[in-house]
PDBML (XML) file of the C-alpha atoms, coordinates in Angstrom:
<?xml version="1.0" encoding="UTF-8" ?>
<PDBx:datablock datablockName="MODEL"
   xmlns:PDBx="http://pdbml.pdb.org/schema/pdbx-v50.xsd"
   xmlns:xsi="http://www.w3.org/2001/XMLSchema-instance"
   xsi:schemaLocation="http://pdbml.pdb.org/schema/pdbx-v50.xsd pdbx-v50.xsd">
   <PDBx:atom_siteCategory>
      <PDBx:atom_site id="1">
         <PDBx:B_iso_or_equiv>0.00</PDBx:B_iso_or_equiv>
         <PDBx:Cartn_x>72.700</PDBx:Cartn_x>
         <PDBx:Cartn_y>-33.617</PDBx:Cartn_y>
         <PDBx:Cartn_z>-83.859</PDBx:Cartn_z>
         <PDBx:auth_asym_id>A</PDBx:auth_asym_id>
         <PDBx:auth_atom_id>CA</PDBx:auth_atom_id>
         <PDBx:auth_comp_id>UNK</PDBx:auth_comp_id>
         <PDBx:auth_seq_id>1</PDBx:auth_seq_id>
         <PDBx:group_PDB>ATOM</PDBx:group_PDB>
         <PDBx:label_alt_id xsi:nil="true" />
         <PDBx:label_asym_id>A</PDBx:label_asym_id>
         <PDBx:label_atom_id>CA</PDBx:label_atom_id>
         <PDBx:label_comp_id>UNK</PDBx:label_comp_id>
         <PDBx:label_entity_id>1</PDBx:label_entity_id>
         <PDBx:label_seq_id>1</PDBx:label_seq_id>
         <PDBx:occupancy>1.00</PDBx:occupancy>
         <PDBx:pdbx_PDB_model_num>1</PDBx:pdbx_PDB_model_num>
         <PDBx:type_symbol>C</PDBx:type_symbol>
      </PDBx:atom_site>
      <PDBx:atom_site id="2">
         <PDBx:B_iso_or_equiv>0.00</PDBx:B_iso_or_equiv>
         <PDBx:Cartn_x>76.409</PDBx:Cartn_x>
         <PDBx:Cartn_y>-34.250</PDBx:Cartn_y>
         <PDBx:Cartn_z>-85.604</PDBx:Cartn_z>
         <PDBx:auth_asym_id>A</PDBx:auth_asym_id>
         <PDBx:auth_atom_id>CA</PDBx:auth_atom_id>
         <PDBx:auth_comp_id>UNK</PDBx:auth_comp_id>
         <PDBx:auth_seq_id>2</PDBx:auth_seq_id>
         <PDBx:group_PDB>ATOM</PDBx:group_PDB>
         <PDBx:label_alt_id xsi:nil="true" />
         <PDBx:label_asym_id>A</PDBx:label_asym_id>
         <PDBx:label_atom_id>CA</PDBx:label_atom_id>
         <PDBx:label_comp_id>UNK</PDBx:label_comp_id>
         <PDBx:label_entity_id>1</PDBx:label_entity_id>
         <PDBx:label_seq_id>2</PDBx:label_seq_id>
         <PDBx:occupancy>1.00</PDBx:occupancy>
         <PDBx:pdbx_PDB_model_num>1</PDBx:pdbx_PDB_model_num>
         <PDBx:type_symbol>C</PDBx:type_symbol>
      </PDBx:atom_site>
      <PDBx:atom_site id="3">
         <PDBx:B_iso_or_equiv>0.00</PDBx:B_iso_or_equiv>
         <PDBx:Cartn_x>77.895</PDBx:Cartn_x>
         <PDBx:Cartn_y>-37.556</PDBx:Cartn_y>
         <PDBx:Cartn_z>-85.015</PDBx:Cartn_z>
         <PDBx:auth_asym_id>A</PDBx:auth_asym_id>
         <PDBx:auth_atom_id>CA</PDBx:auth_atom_id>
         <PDBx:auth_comp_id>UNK</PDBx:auth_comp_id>
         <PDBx:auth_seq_id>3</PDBx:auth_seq_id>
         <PDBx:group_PDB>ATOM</PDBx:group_PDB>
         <PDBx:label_alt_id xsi:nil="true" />
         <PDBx:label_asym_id>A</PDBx:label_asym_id>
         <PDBx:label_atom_id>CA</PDBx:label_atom_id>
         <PDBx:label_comp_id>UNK</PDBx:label_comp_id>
         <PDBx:label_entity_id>1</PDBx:label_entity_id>
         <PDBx:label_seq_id>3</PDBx:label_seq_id>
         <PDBx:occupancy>1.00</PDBx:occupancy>
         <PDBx:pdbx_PDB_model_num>1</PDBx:pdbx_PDB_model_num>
         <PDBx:type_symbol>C</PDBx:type_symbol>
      </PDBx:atom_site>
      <PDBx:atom_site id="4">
         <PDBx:B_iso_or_equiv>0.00</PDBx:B_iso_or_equiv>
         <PDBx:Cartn_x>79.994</PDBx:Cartn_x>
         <PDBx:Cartn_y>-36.210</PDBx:Cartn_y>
         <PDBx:Cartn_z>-81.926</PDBx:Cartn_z>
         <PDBx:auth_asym_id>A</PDBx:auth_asym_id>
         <PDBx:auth_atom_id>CA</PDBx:auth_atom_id>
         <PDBx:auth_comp_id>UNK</PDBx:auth_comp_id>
         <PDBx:auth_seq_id>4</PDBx:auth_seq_id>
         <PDBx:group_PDB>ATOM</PDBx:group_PDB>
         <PDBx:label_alt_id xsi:nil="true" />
         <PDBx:label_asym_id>A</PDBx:label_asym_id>
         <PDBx:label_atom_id>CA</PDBx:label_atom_id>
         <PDBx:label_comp_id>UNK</PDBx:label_comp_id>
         <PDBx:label_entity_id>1</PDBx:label_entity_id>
         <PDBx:label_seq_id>4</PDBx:label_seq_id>
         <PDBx:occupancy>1.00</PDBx:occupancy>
         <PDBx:pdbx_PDB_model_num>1</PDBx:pdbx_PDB_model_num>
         <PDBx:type_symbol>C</PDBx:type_symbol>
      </PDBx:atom_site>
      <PDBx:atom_site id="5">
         <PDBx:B_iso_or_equiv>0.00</PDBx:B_iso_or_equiv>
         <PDBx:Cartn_x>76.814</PDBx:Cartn_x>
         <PDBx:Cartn_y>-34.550</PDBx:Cartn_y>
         <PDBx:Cartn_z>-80.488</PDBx:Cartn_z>
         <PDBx:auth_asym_id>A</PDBx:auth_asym_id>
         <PDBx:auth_atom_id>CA</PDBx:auth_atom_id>
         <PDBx:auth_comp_id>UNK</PDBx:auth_comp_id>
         <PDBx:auth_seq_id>5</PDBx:auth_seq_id>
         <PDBx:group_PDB>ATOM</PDBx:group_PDB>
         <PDBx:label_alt_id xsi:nil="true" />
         <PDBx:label_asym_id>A</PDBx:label_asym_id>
         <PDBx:label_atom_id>CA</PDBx:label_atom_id>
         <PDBx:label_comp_id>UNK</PDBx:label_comp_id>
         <PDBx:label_entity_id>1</PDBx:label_entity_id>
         <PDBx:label_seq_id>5</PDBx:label_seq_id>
         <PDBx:occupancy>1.00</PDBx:occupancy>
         <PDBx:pdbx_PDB_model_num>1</PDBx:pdbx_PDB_model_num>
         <PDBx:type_symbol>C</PDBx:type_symbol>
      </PDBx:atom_site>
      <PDBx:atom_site id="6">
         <PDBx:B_iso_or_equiv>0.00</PDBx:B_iso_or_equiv>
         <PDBx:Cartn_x>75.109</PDBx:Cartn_x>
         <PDBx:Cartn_y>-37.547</PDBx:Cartn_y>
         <PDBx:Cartn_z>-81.346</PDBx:Cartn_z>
         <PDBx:auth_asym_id>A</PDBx:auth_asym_id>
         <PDBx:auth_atom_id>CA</PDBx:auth_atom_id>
         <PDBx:auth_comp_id>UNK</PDBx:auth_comp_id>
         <PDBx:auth_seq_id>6</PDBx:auth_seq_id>
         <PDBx:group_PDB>ATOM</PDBx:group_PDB>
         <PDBx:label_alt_id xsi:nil="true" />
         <PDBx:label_asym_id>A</PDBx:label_asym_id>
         <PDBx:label_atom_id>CA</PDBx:label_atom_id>
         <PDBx:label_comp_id>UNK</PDBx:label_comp_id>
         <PDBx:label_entity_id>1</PDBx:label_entity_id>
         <PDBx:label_seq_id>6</PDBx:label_seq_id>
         <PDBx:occupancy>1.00</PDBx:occupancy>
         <PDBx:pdbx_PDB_model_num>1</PDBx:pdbx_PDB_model_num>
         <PDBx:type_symbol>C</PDBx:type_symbol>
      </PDBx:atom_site>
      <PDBx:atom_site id="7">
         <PDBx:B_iso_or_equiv>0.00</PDBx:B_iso_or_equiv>
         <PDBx:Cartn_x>77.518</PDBx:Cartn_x>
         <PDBx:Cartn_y>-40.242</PDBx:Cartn_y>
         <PDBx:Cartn_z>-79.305</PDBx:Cartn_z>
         <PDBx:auth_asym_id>A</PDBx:auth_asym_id>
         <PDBx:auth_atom_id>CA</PDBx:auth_atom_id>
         <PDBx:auth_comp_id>UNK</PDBx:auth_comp_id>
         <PDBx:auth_seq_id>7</PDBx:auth_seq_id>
         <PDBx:group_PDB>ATOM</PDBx:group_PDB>
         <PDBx:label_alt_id xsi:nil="true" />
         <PDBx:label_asym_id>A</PDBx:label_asym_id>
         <PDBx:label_atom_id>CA</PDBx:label_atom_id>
         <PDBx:label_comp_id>UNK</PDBx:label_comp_id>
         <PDBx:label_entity_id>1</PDBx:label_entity_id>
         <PDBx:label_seq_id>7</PDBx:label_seq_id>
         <PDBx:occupancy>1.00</PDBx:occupancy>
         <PDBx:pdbx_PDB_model_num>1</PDBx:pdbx_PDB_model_num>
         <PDBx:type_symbol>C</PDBx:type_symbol>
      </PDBx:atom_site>
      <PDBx:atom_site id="8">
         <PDBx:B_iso_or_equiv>0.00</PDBx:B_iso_or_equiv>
         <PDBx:Cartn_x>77.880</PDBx:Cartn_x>
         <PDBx:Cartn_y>-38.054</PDBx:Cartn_y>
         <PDBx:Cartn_z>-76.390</PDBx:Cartn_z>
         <PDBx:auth_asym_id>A</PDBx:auth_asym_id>
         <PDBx:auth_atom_id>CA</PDBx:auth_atom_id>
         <PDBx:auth_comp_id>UNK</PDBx:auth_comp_id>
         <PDBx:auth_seq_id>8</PDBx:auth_seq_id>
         <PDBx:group_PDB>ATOM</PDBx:group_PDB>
         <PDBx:label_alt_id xsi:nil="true" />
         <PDBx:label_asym_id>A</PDBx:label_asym_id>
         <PDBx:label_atom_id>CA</PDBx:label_atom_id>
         <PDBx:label_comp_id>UNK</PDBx:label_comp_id>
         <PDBx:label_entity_id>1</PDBx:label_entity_id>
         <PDBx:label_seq_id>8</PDBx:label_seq_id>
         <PDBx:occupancy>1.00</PDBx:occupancy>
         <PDBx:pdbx_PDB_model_num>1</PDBx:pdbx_PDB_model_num>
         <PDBx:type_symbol>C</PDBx:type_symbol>
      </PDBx:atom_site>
      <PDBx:atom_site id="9">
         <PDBx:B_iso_or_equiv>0.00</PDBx:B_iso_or_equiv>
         <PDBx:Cartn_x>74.067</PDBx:Cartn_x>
         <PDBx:Cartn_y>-37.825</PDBx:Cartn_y>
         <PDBx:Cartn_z>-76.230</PDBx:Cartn_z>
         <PDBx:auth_asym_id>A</PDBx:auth_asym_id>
         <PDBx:auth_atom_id>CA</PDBx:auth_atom_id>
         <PDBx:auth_comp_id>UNK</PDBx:auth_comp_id>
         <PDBx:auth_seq_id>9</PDBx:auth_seq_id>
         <PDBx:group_PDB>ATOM</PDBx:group_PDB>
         <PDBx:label_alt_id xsi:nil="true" />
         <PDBx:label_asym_id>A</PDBx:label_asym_id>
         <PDBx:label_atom_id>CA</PDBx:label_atom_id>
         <PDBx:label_comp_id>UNK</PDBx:label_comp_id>
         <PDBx:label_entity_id>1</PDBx:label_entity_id>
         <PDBx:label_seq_id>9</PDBx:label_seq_id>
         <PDBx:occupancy>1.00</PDBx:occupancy>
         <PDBx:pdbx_PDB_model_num>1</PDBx:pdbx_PDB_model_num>
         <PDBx:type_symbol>C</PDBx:type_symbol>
      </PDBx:atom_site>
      <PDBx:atom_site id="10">
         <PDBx:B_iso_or_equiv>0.00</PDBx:B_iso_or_equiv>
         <PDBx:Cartn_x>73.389</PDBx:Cartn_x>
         <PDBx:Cartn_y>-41.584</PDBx:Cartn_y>
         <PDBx:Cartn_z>-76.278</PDBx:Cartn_z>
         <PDBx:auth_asym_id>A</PDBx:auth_asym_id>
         <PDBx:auth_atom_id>CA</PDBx:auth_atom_id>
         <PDBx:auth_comp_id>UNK</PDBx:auth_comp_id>
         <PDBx:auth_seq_id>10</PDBx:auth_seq_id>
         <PDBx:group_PDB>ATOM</PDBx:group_PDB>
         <PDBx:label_alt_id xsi:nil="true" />
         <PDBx:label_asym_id>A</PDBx:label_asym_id>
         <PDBx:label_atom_id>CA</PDBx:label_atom_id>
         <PDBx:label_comp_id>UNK</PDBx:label_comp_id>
         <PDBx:label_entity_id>1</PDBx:label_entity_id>
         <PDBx:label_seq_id>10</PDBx:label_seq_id>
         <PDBx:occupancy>1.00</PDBx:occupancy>
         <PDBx:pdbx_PDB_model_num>1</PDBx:pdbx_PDB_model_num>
         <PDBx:type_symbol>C</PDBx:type_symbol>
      </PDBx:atom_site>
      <PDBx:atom_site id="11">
         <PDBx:B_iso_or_equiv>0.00</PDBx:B_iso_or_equiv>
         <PDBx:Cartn_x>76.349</PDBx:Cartn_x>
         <PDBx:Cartn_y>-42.146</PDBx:Cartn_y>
         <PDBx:Cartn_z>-74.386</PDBx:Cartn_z>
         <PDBx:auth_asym_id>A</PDBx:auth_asym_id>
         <PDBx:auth_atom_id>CA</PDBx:auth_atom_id>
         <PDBx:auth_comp_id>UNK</PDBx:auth_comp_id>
         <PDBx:auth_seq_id>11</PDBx:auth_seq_id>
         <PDBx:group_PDB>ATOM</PDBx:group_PDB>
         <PDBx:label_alt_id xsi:nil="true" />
         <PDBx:label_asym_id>A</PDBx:label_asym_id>
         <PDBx:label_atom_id>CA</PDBx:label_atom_id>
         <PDBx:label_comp_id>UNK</PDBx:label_comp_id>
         <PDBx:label_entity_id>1</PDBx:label_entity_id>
         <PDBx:label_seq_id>11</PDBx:label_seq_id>
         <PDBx:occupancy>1.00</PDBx:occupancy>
         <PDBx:pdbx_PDB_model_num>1</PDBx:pdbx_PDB_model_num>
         <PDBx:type_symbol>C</PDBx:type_symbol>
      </PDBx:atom_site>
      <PDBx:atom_site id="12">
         <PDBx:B_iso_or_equiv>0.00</PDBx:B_iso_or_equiv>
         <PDBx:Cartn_x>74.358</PDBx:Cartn_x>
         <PDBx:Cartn_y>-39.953</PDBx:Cartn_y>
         <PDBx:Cartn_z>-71.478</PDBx:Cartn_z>
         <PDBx:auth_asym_id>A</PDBx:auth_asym_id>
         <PDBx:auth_atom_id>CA</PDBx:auth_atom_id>
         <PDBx:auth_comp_id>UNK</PDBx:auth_comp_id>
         <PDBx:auth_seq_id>12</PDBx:auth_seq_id>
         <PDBx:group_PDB>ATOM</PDBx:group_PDB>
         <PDBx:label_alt_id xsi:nil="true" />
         <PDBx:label_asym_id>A</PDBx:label_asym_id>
         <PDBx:label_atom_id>CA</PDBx:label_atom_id>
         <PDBx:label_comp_id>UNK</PDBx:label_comp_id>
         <PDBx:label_entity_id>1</PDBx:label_entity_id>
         <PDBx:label_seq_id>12</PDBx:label_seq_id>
         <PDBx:occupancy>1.00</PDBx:occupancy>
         <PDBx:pdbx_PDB_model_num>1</PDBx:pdbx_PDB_model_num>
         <PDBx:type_symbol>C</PDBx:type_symbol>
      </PDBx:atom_site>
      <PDBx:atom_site id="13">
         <PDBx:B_iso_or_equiv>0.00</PDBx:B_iso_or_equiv>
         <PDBx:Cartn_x>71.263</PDBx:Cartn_x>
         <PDBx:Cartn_y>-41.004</PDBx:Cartn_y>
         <PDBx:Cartn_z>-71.621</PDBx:Cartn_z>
         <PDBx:auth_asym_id>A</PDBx:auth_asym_id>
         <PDBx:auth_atom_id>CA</PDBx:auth_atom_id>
         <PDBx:auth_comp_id>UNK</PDBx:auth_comp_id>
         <PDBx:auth_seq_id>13</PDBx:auth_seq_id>
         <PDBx:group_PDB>ATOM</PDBx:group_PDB>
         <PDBx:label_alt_id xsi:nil="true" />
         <PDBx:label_asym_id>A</PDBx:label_asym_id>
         <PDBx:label_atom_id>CA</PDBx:label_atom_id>
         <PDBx:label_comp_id>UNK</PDBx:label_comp_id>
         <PDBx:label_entity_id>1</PDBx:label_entity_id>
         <PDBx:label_seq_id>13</PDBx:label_seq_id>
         <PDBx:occupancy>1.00</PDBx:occupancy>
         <PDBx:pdbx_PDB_model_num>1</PDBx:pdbx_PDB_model_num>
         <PDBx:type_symbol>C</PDBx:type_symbol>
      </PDBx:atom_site>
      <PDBx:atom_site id="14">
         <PDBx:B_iso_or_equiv>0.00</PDBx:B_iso_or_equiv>
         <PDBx:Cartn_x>72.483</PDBx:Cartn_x>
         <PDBx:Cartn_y>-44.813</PDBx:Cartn_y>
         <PDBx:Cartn_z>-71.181</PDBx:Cartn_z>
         <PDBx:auth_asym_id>A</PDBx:auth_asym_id>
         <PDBx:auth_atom_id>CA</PDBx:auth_atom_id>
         <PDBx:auth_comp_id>UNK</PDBx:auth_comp_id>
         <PDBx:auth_seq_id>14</PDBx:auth_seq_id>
         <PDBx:group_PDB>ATOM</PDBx:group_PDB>
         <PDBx:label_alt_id xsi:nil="true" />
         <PDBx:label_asym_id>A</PDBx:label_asym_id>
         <PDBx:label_atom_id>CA</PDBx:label_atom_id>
         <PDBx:label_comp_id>UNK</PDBx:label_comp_id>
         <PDBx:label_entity_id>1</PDBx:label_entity_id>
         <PDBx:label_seq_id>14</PDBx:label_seq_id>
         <PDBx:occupancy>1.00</PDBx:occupancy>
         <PDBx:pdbx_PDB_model_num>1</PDBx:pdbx_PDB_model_num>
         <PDBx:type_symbol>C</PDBx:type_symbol>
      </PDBx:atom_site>
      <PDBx:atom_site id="15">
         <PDBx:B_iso_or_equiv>0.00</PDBx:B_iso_or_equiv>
         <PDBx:Cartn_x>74.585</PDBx:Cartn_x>
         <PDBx:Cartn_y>-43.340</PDBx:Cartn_y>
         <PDBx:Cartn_z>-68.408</PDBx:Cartn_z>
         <PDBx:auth_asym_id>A</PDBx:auth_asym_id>
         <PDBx:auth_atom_id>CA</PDBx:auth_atom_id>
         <PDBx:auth_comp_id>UNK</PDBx:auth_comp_id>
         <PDBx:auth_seq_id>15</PDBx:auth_seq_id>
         <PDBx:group_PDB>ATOM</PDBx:group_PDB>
         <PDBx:label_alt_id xsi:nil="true" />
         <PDBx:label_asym_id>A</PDBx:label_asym_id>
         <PDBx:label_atom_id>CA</PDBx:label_atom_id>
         <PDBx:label_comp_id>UNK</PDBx:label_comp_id>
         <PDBx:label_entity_id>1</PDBx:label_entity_id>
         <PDBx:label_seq_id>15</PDBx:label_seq_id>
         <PDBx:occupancy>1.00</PDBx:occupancy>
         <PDBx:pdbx_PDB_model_num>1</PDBx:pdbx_PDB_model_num>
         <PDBx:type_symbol>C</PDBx:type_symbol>
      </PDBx:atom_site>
      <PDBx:atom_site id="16">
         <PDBx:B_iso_or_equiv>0.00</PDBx:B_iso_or_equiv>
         <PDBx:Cartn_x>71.439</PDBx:Cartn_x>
         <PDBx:Cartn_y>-42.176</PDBx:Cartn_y>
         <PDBx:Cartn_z>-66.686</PDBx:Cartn_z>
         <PDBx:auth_asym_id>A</PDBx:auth_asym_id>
         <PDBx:auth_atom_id>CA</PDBx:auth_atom_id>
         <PDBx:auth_comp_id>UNK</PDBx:auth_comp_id>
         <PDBx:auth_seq_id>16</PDBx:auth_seq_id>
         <PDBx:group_PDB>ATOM</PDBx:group_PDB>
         <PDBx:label_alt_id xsi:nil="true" />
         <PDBx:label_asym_id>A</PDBx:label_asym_id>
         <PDBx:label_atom_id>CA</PDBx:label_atom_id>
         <PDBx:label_comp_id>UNK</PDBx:label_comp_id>
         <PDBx:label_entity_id>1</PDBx:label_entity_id>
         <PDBx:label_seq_id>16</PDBx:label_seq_id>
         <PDBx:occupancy>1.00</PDBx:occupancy>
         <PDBx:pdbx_PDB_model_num>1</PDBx:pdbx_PDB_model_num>
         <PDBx:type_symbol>C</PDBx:type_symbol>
      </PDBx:atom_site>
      <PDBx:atom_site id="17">
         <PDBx:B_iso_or_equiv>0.00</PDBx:B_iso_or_equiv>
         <PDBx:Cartn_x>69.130</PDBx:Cartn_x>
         <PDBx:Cartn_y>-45.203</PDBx:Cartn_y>
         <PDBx:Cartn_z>-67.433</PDBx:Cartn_z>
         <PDBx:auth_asym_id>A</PDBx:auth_asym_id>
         <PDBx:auth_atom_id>CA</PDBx:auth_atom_id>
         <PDBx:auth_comp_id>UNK</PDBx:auth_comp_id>
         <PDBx:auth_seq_id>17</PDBx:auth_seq_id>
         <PDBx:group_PDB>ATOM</PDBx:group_PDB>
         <PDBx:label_alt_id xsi:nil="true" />
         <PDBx:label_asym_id>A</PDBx:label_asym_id>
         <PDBx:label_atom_id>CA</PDBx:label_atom_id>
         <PDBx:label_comp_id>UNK</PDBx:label_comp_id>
         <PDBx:label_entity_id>1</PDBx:label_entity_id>
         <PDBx:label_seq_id>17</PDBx:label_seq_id>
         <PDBx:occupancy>1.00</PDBx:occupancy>
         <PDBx:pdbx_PDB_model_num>1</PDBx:pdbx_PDB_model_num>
         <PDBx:type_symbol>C</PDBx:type_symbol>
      </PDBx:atom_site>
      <PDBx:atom_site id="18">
         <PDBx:B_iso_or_equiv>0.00</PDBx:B_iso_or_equiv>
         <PDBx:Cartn_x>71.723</PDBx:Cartn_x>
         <PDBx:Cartn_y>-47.791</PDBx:Cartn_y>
         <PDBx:Cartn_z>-65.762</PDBx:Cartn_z>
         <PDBx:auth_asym_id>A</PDBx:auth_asym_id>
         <PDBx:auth_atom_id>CA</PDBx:auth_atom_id>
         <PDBx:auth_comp_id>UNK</PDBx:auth_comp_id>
         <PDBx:auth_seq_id>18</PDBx:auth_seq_id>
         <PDBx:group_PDB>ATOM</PDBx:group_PDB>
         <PDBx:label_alt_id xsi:nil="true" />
         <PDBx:label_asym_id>A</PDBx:label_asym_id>
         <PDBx:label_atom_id>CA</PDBx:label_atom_id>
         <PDBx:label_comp_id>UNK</PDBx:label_comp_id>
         <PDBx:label_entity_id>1</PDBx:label_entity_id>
         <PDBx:label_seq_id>18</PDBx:label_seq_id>
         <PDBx:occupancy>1.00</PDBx:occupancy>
         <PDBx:pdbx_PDB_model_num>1</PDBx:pdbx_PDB_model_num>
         <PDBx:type_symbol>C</PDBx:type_symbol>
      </PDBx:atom_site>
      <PDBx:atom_site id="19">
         <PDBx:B_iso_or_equiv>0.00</PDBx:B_iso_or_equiv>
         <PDBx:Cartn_x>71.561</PDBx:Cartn_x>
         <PDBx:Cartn_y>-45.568</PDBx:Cartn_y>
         <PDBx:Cartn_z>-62.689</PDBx:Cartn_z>
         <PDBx:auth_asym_id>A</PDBx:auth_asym_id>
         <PDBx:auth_atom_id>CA</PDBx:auth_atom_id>
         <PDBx:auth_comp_id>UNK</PDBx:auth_comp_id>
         <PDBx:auth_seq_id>19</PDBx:auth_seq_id>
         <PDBx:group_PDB>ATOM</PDBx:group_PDB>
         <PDBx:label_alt_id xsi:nil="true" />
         <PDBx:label_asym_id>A</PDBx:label_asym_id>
         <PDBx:label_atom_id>CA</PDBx:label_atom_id>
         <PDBx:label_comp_id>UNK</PDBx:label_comp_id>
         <PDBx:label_entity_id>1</PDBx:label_entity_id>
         <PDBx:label_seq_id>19</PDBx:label_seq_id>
         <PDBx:occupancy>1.00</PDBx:occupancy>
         <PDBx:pdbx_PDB_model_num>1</PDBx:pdbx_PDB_model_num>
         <PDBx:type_symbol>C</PDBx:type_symbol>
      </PDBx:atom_site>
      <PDBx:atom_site id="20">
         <PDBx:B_iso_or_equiv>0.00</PDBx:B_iso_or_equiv>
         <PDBx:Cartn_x>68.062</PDBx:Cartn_x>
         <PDBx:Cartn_y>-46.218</PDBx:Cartn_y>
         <PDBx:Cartn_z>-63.049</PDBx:Cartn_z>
         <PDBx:auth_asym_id>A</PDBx:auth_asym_id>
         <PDBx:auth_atom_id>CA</PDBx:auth_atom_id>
         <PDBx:auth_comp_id>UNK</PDBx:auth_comp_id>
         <PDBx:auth_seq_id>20</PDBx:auth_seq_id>
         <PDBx:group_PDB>ATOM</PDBx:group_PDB>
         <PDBx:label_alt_id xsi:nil="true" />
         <PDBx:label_asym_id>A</PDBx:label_asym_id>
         <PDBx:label_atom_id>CA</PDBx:label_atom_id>
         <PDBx:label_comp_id>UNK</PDBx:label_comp_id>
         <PDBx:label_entity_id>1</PDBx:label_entity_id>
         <PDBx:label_seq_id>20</PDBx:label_seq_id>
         <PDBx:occupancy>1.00</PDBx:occupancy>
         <PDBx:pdbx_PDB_model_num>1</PDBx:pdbx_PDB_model_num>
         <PDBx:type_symbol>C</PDBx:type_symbol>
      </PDBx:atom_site>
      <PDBx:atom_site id="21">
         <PDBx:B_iso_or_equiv>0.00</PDBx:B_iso_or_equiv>
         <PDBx:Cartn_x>68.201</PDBx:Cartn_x>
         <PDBx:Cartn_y>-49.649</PDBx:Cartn_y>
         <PDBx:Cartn_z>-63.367</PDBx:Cartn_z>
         <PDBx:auth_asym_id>A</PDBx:auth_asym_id>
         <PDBx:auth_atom_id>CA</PDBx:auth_atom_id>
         <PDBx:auth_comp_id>UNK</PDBx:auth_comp_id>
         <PDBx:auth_seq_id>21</PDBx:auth_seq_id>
         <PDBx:group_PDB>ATOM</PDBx:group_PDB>
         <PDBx:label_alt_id xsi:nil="true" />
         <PDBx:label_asym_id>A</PDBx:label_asym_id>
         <PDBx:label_atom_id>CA</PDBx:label_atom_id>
         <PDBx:label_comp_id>UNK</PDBx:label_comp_id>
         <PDBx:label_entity_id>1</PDBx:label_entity_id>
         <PDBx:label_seq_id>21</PDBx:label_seq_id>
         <PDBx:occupancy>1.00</PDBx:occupancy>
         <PDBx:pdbx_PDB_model_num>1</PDBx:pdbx_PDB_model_num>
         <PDBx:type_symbol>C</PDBx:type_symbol>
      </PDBx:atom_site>
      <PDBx:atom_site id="22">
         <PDBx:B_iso_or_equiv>0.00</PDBx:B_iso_or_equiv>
         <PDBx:Cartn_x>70.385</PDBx:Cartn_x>
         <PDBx:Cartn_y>-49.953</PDBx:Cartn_y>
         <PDBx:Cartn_z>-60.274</PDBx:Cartn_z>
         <PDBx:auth_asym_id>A</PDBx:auth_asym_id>
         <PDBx:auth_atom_id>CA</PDBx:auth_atom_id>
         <PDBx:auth_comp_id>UNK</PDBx:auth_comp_id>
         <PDBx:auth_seq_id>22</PDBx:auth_seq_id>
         <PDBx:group_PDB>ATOM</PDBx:group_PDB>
         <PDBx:label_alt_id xsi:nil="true" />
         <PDBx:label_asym_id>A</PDBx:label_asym_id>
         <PDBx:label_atom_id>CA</PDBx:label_atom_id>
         <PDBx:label_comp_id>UNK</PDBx:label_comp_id>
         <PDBx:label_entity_id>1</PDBx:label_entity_id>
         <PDBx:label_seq_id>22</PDBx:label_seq_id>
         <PDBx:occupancy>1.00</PDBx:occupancy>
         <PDBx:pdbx_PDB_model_num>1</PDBx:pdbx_PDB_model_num>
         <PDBx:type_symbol>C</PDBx:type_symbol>
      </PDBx:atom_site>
      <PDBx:atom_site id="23">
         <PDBx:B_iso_or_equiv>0.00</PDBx:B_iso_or_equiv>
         <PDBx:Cartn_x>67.923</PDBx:Cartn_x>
         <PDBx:Cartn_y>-48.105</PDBx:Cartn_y>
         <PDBx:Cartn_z>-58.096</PDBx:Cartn_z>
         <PDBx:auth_asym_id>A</PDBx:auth_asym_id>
         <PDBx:auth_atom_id>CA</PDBx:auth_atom_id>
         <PDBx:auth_comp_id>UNK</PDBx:auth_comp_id>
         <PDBx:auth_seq_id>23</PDBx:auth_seq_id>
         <PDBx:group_PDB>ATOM</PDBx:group_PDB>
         <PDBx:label_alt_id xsi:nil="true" />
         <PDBx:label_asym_id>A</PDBx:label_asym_id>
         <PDBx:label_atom_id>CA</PDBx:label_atom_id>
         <PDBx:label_comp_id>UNK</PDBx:label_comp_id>
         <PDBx:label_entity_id>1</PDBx:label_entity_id>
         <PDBx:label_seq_id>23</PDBx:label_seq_id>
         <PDBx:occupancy>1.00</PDBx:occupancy>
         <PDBx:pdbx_PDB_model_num>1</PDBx:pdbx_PDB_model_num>
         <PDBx:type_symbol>C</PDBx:type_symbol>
      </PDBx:atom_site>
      <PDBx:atom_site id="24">
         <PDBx:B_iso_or_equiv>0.00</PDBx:B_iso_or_equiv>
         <PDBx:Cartn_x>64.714</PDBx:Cartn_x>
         <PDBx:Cartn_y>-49.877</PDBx:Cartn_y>
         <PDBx:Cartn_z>-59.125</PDBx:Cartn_z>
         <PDBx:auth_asym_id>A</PDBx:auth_asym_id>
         <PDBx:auth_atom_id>CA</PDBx:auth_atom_id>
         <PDBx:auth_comp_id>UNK</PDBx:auth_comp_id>
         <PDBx:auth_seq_id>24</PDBx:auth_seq_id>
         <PDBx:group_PDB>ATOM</PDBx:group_PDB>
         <PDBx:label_alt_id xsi:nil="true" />
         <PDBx:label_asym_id>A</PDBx:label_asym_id>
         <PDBx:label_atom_id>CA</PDBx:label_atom_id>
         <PDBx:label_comp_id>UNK</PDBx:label_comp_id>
         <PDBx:label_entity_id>1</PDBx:label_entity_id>
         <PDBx:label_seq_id>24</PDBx:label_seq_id>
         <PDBx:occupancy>1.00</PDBx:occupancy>
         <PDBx:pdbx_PDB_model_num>1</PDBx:pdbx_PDB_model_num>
         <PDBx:type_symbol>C</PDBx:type_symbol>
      </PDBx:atom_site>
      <PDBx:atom_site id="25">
         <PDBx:B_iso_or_equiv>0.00</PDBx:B_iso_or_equiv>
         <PDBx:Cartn_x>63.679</PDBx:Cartn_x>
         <PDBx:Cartn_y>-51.879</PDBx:Cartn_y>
         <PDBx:Cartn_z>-56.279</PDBx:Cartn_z>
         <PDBx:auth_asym_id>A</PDBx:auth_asym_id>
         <PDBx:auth_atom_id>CA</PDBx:auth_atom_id>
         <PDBx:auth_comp_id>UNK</PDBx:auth_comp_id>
         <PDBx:auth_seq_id>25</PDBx:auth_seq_id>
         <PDBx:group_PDB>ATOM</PDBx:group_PDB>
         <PDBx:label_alt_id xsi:nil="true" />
         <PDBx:label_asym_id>A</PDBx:label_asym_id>
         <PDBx:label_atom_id>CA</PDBx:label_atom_id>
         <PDBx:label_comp_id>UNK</PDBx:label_comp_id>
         <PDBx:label_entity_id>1</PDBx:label_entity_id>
         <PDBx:label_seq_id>25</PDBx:label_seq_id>
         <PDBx:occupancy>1.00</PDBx:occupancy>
         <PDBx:pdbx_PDB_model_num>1</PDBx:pdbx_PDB_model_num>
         <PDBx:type_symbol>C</PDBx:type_symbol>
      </PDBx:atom_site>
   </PDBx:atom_siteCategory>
</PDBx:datablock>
């Protein structure tokens, strides 16, 4: 992935994995 690719993909997946956190019992 290029740098921009690269951010936006991290930026994502951390996205997604603090929604997880929030819905963990």
């Amino acid at each position: 992935l290029g740098p921009a690719e690269a951010r936006s993909y991290v930026a994502t997946v951390r996205d997604k994995v603090l929604d997880v956190l929030d819905r963990l019992p």
